[in-house]
C-alpha atoms as a PDB file:
ATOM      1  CA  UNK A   1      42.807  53.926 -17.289  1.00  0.00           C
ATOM      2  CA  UNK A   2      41.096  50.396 -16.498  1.00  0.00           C
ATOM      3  CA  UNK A   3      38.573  50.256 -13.855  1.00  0.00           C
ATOM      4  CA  UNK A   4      36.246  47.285 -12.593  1.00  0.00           C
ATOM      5  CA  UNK A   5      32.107  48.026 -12.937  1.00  0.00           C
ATOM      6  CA  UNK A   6      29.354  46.311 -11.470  1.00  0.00           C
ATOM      7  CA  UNK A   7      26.527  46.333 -14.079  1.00  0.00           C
ATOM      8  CA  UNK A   8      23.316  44.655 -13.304  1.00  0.00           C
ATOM      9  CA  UNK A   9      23.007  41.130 -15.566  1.00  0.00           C
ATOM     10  CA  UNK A  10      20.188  43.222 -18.069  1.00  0.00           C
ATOM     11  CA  UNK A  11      21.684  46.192 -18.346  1.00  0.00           C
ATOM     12  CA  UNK A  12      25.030  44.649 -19.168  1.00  0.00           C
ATOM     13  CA  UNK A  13      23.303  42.643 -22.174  1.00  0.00           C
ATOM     14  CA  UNK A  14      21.576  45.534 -23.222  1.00  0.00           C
ATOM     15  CA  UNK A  15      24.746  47.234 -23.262  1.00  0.00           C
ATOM     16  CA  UNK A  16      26.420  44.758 -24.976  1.00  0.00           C
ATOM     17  CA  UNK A  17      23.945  44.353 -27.454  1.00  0.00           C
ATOM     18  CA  UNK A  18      24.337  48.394 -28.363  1.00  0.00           C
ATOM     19  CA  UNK A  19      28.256  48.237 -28.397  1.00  0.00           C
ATOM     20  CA  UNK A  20      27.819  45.391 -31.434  1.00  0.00           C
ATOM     21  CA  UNK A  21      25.172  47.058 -32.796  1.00  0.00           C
ATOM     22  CA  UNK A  22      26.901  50.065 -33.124  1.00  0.00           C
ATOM     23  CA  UNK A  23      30.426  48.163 -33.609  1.00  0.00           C
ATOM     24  CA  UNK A  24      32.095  49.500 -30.575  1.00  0.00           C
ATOM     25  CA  UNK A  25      34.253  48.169 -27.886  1.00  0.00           C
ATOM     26  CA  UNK A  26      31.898  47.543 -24.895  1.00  0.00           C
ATOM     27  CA  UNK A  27      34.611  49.927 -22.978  1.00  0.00           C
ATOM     28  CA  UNK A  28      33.810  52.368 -25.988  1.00  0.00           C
ATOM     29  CA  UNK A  29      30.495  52.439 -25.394  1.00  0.00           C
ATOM     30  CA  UNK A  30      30.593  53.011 -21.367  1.00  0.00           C
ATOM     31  CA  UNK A  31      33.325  55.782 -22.344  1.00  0.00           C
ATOM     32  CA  UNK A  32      30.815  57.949 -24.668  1.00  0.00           C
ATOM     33  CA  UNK A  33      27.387  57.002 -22.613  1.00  0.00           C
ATOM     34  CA  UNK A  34      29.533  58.849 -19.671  1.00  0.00           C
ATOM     35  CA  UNK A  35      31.042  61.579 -21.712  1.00  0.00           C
ATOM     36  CA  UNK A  36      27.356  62.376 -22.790  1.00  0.00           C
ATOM     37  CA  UNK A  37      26.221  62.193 -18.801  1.00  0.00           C
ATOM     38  CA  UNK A  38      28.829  64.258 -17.471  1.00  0.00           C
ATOM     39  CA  UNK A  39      27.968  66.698 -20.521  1.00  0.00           C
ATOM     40  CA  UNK A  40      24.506  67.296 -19.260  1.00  0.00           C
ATOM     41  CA  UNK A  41      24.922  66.741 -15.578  1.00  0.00           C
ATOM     42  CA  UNK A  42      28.421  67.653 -14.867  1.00  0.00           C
ATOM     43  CA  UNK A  43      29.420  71.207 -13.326  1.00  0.00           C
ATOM     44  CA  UNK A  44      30.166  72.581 -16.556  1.00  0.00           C
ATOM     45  CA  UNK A  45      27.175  71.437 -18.190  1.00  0.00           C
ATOM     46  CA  UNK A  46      23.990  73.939 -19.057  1.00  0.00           C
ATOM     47  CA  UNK A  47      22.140  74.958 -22.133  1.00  0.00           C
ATOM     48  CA  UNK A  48      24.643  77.714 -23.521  1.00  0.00           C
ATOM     49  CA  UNK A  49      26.807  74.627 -23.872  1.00  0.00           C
ATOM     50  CA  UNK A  50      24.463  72.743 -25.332  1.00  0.00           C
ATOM     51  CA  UNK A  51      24.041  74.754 -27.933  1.00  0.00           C
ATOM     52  CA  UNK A  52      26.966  75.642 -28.420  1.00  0.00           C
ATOM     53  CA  UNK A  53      27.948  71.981 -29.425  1.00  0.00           C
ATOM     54  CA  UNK A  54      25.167  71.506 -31.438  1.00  0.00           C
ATOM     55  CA  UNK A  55      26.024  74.670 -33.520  1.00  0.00           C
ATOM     56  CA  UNK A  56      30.157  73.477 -34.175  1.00  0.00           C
ATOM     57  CA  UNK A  57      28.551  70.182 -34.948  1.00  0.00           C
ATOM     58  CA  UNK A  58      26.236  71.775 -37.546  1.00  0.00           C
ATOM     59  CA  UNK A  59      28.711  73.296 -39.082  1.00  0.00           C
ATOM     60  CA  UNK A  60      27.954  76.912 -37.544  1.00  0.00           C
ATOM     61  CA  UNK A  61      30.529  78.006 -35.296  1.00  0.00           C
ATOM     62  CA  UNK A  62      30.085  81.565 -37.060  1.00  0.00           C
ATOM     63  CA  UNK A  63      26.987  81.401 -35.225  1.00  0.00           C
ATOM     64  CA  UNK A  64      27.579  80.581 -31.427  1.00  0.00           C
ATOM     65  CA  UNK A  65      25.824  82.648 -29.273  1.00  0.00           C
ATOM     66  CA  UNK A  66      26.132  85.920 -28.556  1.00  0.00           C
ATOM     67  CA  UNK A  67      27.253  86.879 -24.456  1.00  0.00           C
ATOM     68  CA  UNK A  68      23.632  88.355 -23.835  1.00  0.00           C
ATOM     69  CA  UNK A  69      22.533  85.097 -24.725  1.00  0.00           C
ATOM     70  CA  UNK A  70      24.545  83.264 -22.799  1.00  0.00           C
ATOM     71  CA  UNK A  71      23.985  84.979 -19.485  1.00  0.00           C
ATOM     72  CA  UNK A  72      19.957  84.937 -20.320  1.00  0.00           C
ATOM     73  CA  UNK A  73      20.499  80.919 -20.928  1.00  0.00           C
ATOM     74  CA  UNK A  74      22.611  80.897 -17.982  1.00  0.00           C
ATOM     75  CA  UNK A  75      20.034  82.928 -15.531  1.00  0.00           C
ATOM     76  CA  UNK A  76      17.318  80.534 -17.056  1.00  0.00           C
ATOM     77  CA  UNK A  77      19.365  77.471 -16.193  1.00  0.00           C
ATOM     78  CA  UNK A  78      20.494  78.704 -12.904  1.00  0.00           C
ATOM     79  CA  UNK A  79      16.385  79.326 -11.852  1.00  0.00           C
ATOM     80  CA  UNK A  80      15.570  75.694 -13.317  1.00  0.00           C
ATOM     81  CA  UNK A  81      17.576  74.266 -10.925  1.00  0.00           C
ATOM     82  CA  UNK A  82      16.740  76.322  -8.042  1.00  0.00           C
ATOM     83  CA  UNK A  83      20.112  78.043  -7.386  1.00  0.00           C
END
């Protein structure tokens, strides 16, 4: 899908400037800086998640967490943000 941004003029160049550097499209770059954002601040997001990404990406999905650990994460979470 193509949308239109507004971007002020530094963060643009900054963000240009990180695309090259990392030899991405400029679109590629606003597509995984808001996949990452919506990962910790969308409605799914939360620490069992978290870690649960960070343990596939390590190689460990053997060890992803255990449901008692999940709902103590989840209750922890839930308190942090005053729900």
């Amino acid at each position: 899908m193509k949308t239109a941004v507004s971007l002020p003029d530094d963060l643009f160049a900054d963000a240009d400037a990180c695309a090259r550097r990392l030899k991405l499209s400029r679109s590629g770059l606003l597509a995984a800086a808001l996949r990452e954002y919506l990962a910790r601040h969308g409605p799914t997001s939360g620490a069992t998640d978290a870690w649960n990404r960070a343990l596939a990406e390590a190689g460990r999905e053997d060890a992803l967490l255990t449901p008692a650990i999940r709902r103590y994460t989840r209750r922890r979470v839930r308190r942090s943000k005053g729900w």
